[in-house]
PDB file of N, CA and C in Angstrom:
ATOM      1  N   UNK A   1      85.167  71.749 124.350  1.00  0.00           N
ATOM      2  CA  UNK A   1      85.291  71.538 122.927  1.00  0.00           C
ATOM      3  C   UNK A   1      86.421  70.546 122.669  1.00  0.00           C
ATOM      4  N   UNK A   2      86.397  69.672 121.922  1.00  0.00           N
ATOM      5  CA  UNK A   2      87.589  68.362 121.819  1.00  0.00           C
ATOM      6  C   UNK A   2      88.118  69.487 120.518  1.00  0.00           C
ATOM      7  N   UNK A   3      89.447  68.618 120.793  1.00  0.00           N
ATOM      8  CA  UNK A   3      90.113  68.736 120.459  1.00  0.00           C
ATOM      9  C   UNK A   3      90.458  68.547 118.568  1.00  0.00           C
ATOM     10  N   UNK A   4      90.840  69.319 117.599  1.00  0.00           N
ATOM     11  CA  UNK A   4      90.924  68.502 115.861  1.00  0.00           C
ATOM     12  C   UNK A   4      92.091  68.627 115.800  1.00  0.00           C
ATOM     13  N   UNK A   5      92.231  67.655 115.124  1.00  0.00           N
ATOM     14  CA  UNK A   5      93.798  67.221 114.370  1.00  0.00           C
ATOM     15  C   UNK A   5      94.129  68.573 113.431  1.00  0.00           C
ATOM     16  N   UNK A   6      95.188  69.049 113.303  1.00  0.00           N
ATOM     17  CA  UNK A   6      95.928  70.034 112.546  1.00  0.00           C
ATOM     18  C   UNK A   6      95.176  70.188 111.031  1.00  0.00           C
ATOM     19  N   UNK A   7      95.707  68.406 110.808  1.00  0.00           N
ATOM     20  CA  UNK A   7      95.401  68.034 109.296  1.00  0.00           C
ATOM     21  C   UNK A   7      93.710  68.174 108.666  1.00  0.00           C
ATOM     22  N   UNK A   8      92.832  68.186 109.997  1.00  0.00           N
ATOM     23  CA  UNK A   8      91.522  68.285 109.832  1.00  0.00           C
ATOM     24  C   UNK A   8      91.083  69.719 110.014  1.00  0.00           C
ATOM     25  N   UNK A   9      91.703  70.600 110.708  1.00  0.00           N
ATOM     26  CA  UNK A   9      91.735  71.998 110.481  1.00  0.00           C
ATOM     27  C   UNK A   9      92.211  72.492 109.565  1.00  0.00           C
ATOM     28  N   UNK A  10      92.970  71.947 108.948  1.00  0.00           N
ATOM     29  CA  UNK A  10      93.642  72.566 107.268  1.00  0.00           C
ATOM     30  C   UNK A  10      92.512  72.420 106.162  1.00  0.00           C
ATOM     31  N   UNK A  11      91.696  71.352 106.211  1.00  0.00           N
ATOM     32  CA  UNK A  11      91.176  70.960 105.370  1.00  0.00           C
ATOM     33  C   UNK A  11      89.754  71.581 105.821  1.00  0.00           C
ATOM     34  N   UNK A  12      89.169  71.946 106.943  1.00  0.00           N
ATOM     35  CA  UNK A  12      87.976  73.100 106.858  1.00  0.00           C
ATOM     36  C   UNK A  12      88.685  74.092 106.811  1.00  0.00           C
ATOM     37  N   UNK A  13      89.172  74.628 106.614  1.00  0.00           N
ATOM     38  CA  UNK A  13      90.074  76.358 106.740  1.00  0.00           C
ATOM     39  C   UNK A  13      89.835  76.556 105.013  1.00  0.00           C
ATOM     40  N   UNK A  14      90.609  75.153 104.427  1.00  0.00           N
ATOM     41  CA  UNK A  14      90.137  75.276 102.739  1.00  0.00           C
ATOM     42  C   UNK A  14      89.189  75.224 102.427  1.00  0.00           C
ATOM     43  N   UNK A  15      88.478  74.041 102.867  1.00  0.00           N
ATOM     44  CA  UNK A  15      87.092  74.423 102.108  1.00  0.00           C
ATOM     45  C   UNK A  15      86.581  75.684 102.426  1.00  0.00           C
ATOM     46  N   UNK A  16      86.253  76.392 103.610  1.00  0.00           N
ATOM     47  CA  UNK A  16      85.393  77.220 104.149  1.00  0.00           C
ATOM     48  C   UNK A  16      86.079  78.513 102.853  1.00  0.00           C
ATOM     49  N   UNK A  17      87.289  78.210 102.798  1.00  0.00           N
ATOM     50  CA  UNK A  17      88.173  79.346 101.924  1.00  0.00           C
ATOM     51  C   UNK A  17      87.643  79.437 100.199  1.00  0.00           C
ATOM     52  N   UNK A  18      87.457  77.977 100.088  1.00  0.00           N
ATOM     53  CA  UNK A  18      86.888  77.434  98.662  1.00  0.00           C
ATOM     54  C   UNK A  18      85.378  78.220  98.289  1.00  0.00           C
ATOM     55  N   UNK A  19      84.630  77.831  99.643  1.00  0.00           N
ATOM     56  CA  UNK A  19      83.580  78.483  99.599  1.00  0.00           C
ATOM     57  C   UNK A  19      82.857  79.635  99.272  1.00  0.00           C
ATOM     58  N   UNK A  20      83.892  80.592 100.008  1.00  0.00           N
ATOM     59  CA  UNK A  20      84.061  82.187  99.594  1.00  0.00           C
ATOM     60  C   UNK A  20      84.169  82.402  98.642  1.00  0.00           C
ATOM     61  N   UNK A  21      85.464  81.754  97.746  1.00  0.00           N
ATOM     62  CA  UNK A  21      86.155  82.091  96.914  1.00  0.00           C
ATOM     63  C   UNK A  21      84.898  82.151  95.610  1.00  0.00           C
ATOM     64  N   UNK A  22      84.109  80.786  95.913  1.00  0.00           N
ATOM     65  CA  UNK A  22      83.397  80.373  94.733  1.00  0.00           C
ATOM     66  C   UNK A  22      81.561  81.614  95.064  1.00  0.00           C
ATOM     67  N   UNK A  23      81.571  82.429  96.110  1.00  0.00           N
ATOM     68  CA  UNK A  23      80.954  83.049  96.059  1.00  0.00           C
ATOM     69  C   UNK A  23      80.985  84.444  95.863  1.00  0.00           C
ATOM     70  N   UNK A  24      82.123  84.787  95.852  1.00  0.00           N
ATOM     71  CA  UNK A  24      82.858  86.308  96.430  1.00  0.00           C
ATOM     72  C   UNK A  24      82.044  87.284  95.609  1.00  0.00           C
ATOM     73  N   UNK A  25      81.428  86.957  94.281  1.00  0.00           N
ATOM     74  CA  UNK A  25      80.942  88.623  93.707  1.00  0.00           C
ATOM     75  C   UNK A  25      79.593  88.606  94.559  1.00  0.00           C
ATOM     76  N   UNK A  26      78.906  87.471  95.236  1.00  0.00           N
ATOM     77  CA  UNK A  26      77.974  87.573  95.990  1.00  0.00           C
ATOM     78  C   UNK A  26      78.039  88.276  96.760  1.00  0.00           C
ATOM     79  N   UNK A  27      79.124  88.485  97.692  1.00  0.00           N
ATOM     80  CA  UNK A  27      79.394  89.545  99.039  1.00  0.00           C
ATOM     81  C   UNK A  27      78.906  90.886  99.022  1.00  0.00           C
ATOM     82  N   UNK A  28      78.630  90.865  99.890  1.00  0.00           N
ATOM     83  CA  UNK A  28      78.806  92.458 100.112  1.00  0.00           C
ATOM     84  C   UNK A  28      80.224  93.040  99.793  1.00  0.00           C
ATOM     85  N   UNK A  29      80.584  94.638  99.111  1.00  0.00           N
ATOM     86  CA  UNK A  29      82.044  94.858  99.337  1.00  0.00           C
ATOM     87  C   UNK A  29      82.570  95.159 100.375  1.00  0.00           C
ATOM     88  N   UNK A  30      81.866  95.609 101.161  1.00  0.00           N
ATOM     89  CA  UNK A  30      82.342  95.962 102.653  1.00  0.00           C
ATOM     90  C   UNK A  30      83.518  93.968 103.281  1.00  0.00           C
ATOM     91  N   UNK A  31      82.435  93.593 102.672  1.00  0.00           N
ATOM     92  CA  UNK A  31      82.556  91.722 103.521  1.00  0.00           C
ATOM     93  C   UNK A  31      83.605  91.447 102.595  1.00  0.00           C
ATOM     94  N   UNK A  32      83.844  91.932 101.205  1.00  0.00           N
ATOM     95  CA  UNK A  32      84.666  91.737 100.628  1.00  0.00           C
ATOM     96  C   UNK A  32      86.013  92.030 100.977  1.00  0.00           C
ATOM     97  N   UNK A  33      86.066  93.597 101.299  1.00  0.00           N
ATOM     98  CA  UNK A  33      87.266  94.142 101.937  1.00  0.00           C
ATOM     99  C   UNK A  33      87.940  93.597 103.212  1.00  0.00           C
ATOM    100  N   UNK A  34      86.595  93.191 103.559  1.00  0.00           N
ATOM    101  CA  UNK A  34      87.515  92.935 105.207  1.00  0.00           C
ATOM    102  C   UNK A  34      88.042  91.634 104.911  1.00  0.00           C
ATOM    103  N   UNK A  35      87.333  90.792 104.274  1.00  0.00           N
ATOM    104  CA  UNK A  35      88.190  89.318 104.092  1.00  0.00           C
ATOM    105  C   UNK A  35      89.628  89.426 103.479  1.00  0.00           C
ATOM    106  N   UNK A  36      89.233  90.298 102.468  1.00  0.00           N
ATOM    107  CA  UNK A  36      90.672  90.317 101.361  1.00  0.00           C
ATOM    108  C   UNK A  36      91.796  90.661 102.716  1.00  0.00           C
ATOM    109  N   UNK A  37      91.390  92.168 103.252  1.00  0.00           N
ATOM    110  CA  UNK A  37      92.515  92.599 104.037  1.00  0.00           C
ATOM    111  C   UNK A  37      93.200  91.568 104.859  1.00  0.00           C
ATOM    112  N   UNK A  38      92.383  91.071 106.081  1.00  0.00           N
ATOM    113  CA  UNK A  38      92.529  89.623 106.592  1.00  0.00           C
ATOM    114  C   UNK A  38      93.446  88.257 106.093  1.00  0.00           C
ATOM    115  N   UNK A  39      92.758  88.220 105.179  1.00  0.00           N
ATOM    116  CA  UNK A  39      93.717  87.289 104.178  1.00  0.00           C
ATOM    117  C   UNK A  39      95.335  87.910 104.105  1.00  0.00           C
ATOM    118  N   UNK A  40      95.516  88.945 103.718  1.00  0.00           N
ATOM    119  CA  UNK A  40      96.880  89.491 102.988  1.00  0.00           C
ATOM    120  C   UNK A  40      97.062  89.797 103.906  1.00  0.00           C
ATOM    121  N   UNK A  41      96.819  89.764 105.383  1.00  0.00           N
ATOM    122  CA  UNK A  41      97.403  90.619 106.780  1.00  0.00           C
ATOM    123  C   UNK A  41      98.869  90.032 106.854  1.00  0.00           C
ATOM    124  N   UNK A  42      99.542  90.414 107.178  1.00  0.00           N
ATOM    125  CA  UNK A  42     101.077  90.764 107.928  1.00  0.00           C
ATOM    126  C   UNK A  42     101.880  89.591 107.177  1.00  0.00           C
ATOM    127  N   UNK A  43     101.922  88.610 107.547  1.00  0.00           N
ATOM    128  CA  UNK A  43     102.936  86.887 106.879  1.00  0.00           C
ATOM    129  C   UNK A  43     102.499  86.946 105.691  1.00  0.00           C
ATOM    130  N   UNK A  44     101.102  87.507 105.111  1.00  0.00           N
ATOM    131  CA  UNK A  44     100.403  86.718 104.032  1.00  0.00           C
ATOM    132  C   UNK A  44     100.590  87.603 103.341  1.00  0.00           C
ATOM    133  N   UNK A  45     101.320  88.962 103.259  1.00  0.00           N
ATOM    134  CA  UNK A  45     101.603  89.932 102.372  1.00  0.00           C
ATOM    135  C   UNK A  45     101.419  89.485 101.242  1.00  0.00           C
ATOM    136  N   UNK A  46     102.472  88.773 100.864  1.00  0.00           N
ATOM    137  CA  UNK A  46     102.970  88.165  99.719  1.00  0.00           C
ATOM    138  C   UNK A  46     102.103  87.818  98.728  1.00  0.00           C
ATOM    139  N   UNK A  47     100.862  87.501  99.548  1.00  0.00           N
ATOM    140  CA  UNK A  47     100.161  86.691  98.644  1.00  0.00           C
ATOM    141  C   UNK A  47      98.871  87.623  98.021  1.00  0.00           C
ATOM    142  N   UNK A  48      98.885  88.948  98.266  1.00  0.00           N
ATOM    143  CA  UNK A  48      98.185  89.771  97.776  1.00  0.00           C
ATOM    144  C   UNK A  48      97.987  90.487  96.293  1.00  0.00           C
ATOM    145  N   UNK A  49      98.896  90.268  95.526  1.00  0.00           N
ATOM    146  CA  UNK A  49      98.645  90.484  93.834  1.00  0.00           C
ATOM    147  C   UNK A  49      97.864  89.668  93.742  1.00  0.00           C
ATOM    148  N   UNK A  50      98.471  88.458  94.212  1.00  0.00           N
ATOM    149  CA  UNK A  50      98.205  86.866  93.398  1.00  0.00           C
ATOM    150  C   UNK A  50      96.668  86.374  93.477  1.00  0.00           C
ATOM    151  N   UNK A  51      96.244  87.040  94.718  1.00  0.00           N
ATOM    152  CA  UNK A  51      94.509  86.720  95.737  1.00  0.00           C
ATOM    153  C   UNK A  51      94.325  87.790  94.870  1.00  0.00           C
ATOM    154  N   UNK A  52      94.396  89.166  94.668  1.00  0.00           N
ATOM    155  CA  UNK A  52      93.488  89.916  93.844  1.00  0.00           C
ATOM    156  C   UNK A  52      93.416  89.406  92.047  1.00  0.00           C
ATOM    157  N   UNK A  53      94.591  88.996  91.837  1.00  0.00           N
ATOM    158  CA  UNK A  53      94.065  88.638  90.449  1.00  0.00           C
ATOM    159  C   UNK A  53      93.322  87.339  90.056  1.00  0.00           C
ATOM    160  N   UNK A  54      93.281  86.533  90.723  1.00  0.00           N
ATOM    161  CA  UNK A  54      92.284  85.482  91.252  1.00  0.00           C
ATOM    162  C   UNK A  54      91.485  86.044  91.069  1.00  0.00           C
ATOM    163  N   UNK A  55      90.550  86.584  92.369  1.00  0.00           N
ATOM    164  CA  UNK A  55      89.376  87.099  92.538  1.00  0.00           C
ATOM    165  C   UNK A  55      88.623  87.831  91.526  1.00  0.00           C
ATOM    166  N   UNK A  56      89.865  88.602  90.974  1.00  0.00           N
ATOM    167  CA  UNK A  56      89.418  89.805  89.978  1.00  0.00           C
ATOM    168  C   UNK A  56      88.912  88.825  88.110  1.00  0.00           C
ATOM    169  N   UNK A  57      89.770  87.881  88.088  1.00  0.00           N
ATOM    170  CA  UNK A  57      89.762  87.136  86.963  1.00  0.00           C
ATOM    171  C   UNK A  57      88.554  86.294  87.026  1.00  0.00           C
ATOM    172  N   UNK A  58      88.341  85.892  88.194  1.00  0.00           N
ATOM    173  CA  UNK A  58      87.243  84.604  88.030  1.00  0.00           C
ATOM    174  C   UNK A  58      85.735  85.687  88.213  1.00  0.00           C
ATOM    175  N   UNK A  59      85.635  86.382  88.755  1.00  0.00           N
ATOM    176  CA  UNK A  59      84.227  86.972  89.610  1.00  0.00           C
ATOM    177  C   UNK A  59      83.923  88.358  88.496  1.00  0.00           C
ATOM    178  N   UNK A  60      82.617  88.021  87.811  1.00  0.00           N
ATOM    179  CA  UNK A  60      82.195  89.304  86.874  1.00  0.00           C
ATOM    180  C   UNK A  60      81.828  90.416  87.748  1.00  0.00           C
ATOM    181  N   UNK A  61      81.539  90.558  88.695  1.00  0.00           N
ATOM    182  CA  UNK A  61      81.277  91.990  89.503  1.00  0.00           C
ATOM    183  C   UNK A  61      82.497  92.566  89.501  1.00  0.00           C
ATOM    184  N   UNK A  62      83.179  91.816  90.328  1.00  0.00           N
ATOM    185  CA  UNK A  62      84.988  93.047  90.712  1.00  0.00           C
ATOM    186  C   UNK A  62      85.798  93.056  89.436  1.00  0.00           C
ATOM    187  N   UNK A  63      85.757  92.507  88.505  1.00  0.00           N
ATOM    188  CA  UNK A  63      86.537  92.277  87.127  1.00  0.00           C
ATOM    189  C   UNK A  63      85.776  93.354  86.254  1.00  0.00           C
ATOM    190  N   UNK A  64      84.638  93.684  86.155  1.00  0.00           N
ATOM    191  CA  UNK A  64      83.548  94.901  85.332  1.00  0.00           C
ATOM    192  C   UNK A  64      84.153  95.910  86.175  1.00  0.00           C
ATOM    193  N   UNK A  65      84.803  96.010  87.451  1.00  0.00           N
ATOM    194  CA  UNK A  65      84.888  97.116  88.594  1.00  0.00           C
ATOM    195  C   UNK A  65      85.988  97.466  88.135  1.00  0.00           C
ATOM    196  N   UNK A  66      86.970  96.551  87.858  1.00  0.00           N
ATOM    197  CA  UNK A  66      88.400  97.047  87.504  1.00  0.00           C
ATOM    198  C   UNK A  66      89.061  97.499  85.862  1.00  0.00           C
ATOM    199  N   UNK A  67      87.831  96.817  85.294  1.00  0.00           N
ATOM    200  CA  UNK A  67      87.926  97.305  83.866  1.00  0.00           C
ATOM    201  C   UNK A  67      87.521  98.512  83.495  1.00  0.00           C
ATOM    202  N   UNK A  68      86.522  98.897  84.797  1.00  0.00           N
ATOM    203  CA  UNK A  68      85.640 100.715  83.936  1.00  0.00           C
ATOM    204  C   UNK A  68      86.743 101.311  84.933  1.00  0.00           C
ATOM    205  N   UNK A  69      87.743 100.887  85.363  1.00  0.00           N
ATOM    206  CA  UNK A  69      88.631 101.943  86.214  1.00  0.00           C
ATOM    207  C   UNK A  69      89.994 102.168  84.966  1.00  0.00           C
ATOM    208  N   UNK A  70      89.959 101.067  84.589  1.00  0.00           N
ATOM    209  CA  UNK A  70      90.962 100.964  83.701  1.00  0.00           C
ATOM    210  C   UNK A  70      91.232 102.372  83.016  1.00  0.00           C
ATOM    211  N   UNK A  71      92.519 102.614  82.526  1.00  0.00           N
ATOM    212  CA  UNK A  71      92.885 104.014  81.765  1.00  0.00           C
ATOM    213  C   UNK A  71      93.493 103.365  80.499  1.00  0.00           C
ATOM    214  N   UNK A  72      92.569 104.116  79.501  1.00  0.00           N
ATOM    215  CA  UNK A  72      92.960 103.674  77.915  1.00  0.00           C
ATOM    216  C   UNK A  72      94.137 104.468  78.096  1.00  0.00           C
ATOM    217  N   UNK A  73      95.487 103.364  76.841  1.00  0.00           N
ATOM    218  CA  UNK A  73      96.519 104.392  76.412  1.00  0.00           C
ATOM    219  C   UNK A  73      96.143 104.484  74.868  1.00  0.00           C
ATOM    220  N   UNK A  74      96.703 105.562  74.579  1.00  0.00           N
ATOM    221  CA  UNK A  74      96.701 105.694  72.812  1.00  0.00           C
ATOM    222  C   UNK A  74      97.413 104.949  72.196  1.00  0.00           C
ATOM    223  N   UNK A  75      97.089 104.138  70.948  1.00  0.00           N
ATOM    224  CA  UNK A  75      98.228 103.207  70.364  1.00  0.00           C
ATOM    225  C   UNK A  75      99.358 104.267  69.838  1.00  0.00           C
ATOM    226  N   UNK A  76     100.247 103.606  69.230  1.00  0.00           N
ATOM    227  CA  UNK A  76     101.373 104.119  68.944  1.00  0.00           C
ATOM    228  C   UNK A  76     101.220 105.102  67.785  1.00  0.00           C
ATOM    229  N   UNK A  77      99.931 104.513  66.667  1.00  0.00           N
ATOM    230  CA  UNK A  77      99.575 105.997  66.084  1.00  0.00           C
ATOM    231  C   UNK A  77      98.856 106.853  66.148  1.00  0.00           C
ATOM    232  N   UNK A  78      98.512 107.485  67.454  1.00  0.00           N
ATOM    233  CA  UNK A  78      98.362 108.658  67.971  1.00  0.00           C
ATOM    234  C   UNK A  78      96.893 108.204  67.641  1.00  0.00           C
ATOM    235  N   UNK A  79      95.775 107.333  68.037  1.00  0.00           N
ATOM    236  CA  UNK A  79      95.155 107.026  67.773  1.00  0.00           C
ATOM    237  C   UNK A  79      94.141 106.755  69.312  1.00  0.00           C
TER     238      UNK A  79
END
């Protein structure tokens, strides 16, 4: 297998990443989970709010998922 330049592996790593991204309520959740986990594994901690509210904001499947989980509060007049 020859050898790719760094800079040419960065740039399929994104797209292939782009790809997902722009398909993700398509997935399976199983395929979902394991990517997310993967993604946010160990260095990439950090970047795990930020990848779920992404995902969750752009994609109507997991965003309908997190809204019927949602817990109403009562407004302030007891309402």
């Amino acid at each position: 297998m020859s050898a790719i330049a760094p800079e040419t592996s960065e740039q399929v790593y994104r797209a292939l990443g782009e790809a997902v991204a722009k398909h993700w309520s398509r997935l399976p959740h199983d395929l979902q989970r394991l990517l997310f986990k993967q993604a946010t594994s160990s260095e990439k901690e950090q970047m795990r709010p930020s990848l779920a509210v992404i995902l969750h904001d752009q994609h109507p499947r997991t965003c309908a998922a997190i809204r019927s989980q949602a817990i109403l509060e009562p407004d302030s007049l007891g309402g």
